[in-house]
N, C-alpha and C. Protein backbone atom coordinates (compact mmCIF):
# COMPACT_ATOMS: atom_id res chain seq x y z
N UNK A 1 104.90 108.39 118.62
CA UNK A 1 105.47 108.54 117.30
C UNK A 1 104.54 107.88 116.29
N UNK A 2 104.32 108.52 115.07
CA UNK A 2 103.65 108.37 114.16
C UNK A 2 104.10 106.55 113.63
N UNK A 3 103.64 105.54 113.67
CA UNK A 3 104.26 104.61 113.01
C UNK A 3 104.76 104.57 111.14
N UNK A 4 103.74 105.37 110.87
CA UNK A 4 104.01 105.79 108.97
C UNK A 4 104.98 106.76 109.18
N UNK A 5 105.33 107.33 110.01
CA UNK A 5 105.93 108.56 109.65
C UNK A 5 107.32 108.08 109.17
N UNK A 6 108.12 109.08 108.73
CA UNK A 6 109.39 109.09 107.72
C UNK A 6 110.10 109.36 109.23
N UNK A 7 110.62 108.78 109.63
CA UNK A 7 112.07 109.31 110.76
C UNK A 7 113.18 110.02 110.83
N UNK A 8 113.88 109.46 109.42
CA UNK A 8 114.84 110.03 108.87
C UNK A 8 115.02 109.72 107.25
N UNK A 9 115.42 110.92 106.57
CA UNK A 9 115.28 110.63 105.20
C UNK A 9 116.92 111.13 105.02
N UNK A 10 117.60 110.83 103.80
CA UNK A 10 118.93 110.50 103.79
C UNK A 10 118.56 110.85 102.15
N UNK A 11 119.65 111.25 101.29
CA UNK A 11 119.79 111.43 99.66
C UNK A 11 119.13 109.90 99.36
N UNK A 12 119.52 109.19 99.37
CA UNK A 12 118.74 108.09 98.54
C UNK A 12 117.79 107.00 99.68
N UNK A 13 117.63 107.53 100.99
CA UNK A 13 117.01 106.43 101.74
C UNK A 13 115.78 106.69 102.44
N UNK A 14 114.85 106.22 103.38
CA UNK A 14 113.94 106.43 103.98
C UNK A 14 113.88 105.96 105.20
N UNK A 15 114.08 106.15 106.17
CA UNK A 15 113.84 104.73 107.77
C UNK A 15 112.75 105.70 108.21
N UNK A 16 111.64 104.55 108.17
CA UNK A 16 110.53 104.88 109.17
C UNK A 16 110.49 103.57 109.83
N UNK A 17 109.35 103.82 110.74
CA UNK A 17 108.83 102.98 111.92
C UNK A 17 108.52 101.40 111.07
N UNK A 18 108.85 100.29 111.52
CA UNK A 18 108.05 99.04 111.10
C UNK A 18 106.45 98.86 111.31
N UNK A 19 106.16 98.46 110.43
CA UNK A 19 104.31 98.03 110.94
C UNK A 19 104.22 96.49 110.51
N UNK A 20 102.76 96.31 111.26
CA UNK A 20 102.83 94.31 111.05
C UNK A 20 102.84 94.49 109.70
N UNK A 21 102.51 94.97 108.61
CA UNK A 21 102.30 95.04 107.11
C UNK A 21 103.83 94.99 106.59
N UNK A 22 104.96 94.76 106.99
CA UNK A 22 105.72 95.09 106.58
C UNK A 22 106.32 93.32 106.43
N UNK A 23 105.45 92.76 107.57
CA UNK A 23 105.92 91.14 107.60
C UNK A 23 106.15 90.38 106.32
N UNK A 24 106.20 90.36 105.06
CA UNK A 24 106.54 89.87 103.92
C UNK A 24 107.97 90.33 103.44
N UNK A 25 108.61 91.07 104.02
CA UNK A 25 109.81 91.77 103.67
C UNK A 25 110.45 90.99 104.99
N UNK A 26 110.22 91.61 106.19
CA UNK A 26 111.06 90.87 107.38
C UNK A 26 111.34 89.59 106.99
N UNK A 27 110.38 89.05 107.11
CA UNK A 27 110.06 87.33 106.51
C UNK A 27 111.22 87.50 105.32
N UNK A 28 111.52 87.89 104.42
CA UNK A 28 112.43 87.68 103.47
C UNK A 28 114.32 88.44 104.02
N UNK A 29 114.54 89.09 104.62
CA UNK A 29 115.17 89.43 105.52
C UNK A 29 116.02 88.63 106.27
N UNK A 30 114.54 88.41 107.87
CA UNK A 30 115.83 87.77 108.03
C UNK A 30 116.02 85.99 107.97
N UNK A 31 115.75 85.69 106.43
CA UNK A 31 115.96 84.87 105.93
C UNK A 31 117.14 84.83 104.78
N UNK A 32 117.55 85.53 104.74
CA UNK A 32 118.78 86.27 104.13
C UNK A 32 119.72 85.45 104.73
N UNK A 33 120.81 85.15 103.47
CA UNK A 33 122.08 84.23 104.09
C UNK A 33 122.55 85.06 104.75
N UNK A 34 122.67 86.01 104.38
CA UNK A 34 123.82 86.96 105.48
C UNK A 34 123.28 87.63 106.36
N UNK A 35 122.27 87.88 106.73
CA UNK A 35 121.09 88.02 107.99
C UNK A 35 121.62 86.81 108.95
N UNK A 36 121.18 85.37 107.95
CA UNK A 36 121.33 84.33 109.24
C UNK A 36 122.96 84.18 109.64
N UNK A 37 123.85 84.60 109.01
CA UNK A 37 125.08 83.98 109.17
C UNK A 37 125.86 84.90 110.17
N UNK A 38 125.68 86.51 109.78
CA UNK A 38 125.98 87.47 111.02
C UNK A 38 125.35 87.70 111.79
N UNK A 39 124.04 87.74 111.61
CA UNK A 39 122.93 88.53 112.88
C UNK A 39 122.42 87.04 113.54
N UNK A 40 122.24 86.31 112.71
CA UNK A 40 121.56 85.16 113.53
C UNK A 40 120.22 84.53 113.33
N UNK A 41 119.75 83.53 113.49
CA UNK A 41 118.30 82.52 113.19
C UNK A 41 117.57 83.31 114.37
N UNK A 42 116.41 84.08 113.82
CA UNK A 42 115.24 84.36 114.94
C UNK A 42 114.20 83.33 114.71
N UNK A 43 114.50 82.59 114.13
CA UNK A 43 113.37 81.73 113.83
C UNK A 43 112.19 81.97 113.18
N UNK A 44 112.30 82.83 112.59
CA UNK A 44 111.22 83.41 111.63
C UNK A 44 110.90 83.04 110.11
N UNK A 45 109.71 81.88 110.29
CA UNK A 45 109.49 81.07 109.27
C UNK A 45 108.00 81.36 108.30
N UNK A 46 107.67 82.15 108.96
CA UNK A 46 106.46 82.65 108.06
C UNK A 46 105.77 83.97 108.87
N UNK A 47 104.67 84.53 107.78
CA UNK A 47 104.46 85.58 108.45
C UNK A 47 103.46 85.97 109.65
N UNK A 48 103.13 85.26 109.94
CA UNK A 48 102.68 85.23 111.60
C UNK A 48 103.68 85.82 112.17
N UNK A 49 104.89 84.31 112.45
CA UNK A 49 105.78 84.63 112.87
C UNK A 49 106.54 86.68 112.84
N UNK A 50 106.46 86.56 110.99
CA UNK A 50 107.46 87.73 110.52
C UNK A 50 106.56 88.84 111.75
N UNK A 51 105.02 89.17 111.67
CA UNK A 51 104.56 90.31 112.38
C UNK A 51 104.46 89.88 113.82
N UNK A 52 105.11 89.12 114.34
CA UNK A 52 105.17 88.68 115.90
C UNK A 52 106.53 89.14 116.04
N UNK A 53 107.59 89.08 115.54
CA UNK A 53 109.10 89.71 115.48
C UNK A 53 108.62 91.16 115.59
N UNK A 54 108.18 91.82 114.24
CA UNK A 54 108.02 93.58 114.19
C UNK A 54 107.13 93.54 115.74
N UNK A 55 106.08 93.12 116.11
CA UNK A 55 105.44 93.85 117.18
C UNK A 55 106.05 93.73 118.20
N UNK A 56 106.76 92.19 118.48
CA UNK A 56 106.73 92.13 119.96
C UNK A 56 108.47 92.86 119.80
N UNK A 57 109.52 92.81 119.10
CA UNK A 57 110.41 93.51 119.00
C UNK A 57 110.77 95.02 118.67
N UNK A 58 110.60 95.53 116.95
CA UNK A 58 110.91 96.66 117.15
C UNK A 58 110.08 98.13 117.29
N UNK A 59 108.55 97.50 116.67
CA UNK A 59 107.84 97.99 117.98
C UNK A 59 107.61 98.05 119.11
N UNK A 60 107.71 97.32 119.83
CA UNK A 60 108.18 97.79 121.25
C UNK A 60 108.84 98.17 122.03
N UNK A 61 109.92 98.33 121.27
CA UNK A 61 111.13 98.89 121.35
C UNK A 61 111.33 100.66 121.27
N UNK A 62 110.31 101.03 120.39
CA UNK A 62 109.68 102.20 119.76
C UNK A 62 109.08 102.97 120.48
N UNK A 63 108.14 102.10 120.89
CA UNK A 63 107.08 102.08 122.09
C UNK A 63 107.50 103.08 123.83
N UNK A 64 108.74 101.66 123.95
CA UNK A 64 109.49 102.12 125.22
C UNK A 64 110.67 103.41 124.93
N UNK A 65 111.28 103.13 123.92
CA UNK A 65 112.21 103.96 124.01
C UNK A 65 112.46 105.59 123.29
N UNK A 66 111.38 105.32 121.90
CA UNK A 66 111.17 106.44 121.30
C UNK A 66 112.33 105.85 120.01
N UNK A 67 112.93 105.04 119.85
CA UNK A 67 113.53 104.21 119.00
C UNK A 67 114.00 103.13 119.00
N UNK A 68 114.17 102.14 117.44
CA UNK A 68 114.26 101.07 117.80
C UNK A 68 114.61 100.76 116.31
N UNK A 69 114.93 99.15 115.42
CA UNK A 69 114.70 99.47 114.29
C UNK A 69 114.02 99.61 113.14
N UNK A 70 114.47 100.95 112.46
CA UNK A 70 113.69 101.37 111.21
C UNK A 70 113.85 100.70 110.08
N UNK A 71 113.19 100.36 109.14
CA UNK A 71 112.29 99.80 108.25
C UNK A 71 113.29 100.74 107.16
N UNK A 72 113.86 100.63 106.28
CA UNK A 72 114.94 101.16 105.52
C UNK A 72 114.28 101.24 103.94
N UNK A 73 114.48 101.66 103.04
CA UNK A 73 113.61 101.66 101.93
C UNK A 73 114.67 102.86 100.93
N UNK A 74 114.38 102.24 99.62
CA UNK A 74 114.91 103.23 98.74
C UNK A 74 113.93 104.34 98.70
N UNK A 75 114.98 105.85 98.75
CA UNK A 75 113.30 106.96 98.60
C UNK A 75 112.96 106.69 96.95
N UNK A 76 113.60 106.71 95.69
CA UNK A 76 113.48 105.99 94.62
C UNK A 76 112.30 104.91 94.66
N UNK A 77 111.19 104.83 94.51
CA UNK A 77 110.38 103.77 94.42
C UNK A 77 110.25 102.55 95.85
N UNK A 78 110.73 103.34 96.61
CA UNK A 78 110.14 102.99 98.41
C UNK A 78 110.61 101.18 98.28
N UNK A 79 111.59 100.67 97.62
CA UNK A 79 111.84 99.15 97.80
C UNK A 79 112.00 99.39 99.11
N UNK A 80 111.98 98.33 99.98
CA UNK A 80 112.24 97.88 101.53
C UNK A 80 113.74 97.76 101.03
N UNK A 81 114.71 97.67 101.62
CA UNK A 81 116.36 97.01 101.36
C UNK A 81 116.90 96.25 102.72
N UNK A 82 116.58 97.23 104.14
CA UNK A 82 116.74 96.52 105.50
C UNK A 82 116.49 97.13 106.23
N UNK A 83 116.93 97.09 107.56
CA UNK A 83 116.98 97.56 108.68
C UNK A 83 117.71 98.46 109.29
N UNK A 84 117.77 99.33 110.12
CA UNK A 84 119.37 100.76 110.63
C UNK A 84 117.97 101.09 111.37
N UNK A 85 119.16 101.25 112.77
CA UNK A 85 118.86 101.77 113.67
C UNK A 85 119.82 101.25 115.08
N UNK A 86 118.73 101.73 116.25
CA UNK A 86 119.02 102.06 117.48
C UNK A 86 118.34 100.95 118.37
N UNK A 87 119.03 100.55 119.14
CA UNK A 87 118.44 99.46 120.13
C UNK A 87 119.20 99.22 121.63
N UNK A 88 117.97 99.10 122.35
CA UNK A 88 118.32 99.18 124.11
C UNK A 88 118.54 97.86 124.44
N UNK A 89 119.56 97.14 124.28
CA UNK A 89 119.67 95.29 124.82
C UNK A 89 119.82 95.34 126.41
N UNK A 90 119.02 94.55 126.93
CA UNK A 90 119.17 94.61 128.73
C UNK A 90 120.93 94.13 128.96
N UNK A 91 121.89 93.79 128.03
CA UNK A 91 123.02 93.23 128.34
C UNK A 91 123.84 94.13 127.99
N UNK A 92 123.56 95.27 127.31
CA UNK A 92 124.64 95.92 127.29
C UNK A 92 124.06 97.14 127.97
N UNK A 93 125.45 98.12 128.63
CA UNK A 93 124.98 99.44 129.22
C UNK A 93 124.62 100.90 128.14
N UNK A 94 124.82 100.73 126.71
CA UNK A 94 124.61 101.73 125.95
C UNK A 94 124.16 101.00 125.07
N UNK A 95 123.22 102.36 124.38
CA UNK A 95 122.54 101.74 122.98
C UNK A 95 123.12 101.50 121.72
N UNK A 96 122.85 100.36 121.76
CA UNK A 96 123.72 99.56 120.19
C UNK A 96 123.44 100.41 118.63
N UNK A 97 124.14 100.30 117.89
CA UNK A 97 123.58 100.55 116.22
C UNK A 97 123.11 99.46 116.00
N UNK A 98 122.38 99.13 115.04
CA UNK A 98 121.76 97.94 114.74
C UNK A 98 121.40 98.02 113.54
N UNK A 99 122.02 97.04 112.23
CA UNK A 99 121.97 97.10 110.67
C UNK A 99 122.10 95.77 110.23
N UNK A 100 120.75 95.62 109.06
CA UNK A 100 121.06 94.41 108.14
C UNK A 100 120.24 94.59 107.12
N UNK A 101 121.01 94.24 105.86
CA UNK A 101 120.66 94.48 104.66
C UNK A 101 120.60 93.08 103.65
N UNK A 102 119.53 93.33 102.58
CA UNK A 102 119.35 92.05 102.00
C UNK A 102 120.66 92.11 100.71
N UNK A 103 121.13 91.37 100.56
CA UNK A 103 122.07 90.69 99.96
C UNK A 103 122.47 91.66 99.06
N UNK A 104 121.21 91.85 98.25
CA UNK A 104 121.53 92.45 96.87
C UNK A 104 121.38 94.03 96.99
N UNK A 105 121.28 94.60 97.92
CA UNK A 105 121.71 96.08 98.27
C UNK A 105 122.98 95.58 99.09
N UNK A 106 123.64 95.14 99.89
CA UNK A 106 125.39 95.37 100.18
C UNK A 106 126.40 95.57 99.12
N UNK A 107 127.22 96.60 99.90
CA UNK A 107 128.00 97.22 99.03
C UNK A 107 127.76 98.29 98.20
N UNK A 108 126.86 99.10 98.21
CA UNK A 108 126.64 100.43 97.62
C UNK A 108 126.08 101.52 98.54
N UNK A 109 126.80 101.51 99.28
CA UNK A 109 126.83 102.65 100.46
C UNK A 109 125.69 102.78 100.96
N UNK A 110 124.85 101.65 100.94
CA UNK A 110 123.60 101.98 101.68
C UNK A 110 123.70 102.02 103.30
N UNK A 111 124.07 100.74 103.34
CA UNK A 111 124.35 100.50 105.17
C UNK A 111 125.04 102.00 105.78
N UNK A 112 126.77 102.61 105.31
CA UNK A 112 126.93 103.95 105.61
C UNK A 112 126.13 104.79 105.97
N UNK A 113 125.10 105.14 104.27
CA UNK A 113 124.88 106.29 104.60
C UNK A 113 123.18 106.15 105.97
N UNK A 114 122.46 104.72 105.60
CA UNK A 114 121.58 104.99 106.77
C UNK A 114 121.81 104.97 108.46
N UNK A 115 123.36 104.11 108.55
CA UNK A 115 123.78 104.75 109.97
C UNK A 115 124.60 105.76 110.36
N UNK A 116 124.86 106.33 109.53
CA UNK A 116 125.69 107.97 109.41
C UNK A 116 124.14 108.75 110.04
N UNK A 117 123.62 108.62 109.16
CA UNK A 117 122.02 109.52 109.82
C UNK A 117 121.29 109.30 110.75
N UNK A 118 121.66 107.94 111.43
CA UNK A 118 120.98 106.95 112.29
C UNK A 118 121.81 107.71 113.63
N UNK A 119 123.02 107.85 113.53
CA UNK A 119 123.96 108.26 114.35
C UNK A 119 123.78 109.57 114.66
N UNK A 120 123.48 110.61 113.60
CA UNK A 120 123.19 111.68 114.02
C UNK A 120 122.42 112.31 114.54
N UNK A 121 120.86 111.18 114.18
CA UNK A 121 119.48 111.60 114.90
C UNK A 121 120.11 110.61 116.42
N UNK A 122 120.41 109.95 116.59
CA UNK A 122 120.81 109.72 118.28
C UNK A 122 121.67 110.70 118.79
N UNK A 123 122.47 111.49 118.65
CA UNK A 123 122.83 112.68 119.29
C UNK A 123 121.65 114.05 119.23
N UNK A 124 120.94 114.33 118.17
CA UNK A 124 120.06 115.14 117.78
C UNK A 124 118.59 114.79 118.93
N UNK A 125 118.09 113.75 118.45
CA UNK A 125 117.00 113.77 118.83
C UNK A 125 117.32 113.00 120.32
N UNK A 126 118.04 111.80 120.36
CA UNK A 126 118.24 110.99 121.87
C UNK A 126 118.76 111.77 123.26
N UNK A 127 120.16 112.90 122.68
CA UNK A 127 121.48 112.93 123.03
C UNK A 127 122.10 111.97 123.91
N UNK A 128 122.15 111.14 122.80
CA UNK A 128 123.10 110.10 123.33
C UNK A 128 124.77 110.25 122.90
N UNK A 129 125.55 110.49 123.77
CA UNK A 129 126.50 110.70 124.18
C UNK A 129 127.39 109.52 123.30
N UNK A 130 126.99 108.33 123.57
CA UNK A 130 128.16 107.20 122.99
C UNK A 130 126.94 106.12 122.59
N UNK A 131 127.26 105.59 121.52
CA UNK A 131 126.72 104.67 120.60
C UNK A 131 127.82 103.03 121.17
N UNK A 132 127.10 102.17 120.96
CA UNK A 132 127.99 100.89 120.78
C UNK A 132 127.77 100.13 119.54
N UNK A 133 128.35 99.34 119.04
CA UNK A 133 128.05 98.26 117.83
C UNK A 133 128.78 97.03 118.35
N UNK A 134 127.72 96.03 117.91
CA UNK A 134 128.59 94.23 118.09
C UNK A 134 128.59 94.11 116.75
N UNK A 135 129.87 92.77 116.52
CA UNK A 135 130.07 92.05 115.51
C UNK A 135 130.86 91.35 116.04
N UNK A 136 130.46 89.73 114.90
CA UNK A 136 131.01 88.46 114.96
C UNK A 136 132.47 89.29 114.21
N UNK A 137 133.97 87.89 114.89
CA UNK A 137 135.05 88.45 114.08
C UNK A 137 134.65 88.52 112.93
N UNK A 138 133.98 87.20 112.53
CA UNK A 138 134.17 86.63 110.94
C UNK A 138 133.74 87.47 110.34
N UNK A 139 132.63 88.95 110.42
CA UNK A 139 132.00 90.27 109.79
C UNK A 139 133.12 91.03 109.55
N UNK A 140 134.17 90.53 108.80
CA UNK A 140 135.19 92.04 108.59
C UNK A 140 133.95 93.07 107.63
N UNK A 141 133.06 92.83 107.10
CA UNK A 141 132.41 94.21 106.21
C UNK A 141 131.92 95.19 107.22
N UNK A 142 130.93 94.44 108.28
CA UNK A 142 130.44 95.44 109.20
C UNK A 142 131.49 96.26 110.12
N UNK A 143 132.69 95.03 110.55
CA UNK A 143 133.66 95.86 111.43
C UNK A 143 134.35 96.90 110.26
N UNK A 144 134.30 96.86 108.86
CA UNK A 144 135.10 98.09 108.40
C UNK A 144 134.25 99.07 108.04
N UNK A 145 133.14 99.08 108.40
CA UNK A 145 131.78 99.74 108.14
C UNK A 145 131.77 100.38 109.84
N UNK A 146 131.72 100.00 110.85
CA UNK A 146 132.30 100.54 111.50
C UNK A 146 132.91 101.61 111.71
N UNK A 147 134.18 100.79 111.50
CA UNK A 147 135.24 102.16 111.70
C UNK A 147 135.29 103.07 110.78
N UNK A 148 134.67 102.67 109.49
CA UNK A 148 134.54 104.15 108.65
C UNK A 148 133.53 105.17 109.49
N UNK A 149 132.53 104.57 109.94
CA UNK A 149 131.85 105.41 111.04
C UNK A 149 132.15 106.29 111.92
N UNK A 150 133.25 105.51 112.98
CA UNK A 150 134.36 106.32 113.62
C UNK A 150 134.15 105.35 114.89
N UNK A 151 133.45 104.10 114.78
CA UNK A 151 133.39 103.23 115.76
C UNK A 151 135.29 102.89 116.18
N UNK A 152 135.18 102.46 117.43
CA UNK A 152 136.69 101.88 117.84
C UNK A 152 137.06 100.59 118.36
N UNK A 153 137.23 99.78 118.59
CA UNK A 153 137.19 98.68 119.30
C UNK A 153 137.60 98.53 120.60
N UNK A 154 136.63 98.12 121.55
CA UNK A 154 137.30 98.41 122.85
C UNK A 154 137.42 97.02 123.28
N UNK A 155 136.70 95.85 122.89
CA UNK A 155 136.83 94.57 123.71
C UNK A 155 136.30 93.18 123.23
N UNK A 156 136.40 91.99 123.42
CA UNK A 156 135.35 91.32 123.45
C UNK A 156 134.64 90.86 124.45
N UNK A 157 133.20 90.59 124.15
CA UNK A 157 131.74 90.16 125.26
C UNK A 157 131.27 89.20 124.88
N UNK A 158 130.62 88.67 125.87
CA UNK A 158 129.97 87.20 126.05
C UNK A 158 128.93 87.62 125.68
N UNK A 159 128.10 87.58 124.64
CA UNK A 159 126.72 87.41 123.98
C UNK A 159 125.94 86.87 125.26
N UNK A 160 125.00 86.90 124.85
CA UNK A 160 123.80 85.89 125.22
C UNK A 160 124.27 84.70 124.69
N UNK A 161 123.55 83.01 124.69
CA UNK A 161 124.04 82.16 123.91
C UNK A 161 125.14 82.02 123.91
N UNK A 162 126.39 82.23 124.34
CA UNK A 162 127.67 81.77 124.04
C UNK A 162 128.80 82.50 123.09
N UNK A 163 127.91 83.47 122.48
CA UNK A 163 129.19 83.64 121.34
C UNK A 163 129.83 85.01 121.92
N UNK A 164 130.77 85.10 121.68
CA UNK A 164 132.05 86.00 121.64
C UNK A 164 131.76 86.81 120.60
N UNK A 165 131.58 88.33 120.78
CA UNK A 165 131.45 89.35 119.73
C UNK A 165 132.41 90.40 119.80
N UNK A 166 132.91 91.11 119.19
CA UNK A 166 133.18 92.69 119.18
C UNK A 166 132.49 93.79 119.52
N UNK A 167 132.90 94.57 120.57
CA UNK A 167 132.40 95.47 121.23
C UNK A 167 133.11 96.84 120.26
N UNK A 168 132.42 97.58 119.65
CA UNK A 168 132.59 98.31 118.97
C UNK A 168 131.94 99.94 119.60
N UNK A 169 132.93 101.15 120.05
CA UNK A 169 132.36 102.38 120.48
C UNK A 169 132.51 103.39 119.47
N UNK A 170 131.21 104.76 119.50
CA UNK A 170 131.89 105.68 119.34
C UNK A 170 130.52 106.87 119.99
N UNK A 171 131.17 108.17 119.96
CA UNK A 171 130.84 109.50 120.02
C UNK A 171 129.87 109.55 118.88
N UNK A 172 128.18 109.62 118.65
CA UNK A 172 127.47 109.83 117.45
C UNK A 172 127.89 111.52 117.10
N UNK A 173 128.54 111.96 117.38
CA UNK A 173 128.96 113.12 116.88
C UNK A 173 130.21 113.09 115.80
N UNK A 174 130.78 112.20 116.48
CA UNK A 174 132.09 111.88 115.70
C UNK A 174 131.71 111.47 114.22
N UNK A 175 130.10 111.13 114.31
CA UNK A 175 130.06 110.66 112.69
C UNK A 175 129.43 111.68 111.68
N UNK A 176 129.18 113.11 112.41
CA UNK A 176 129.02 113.63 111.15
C UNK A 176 130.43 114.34 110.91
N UNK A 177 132.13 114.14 111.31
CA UNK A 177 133.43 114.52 110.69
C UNK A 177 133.37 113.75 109.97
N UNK A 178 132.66 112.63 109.75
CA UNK A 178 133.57 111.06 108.94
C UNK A 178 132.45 111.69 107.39
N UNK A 179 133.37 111.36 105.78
CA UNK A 179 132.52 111.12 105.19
C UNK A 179 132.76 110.17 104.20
């Protein structure tokens, strides 16, 4: 796969591939209060670090799987905003959604509409059959982001580390009925 290439383009969005060039945005990311407070401290304190995250993570991820996550951007003047996508965790048996956005894009249907499309190129291009999503309880935005999706709740799981998450399913088909 092309790393520049456009993956999926959406009315107002862009997800292509990450590149190490992109490390000044990650680096601001996931340094994001609400990066660290739902998704978690990767420890990513500068940009060494930031292009050691993109390579050894969602490029390689890319690499192995043919997806992983995309690099999110307004098509409007190409701002970076976050992350949407698809990811293979050795702990769970299906591939997760995977989304985080910087502060000041939540709440204007961005997150929706790039995993509405995220969802549909995994039935399209993956055929993947069933999608999963985690979330901490304390994320009621993502769990109602979620289920506007058509995610369901089936359980809670033991993280890695200790924490207790929400196991969140659905059918990526089911999300192009939802709008």
């Amino acid at each position: 796969m092309n790393a520049s290439a456009t993956v999926i383009e959406t009315e107002r969005l862009m997800l292509r591939c990450l590149r190490p060039e992109d490390a000044p945005f990650i680096l601001q990311l996931l340094n994001d209060p609400g990066w660290l407070q739902y998704i978690g401290d990767r420890g990513v304190r500068d940009l060494d670090a930031a292009r050691a995250y993109i390579v050894d993570g969602p490029m390689a991820m890319v690499a192995q799987y043919g997806f992983g996550l995309w690099h999110t951007a307004l098509r409007q003047g190409g701002r970076p905003i976050g992350l949407c996508g698809l990811l293979k965790r050795d702990h769970l048996d299906d591939v997760d959604l995977g989304f985080g956005f910087l502060a000041a894009h939540v709440g204007q249907g961005y997150a929706y509409e790039a995993s509405r499309a995220v969802l549909k190129h995994a039935r399209a291009a993956f055929g993947l059959r069933r999608v999963v999503a985690v979330t901490t309880v304390e994320n009621t935005r993502s769990d109602a982001l979620l289920r506007r999706l058509g995610f369901e709740y089936e359980n809670m799981i033991d993280w890695p580390g200790g924490e207790r998450l929400r196991l969140l399913a659905c059918m990526p088909d089911a999300a192009e009925d939802v709008s």
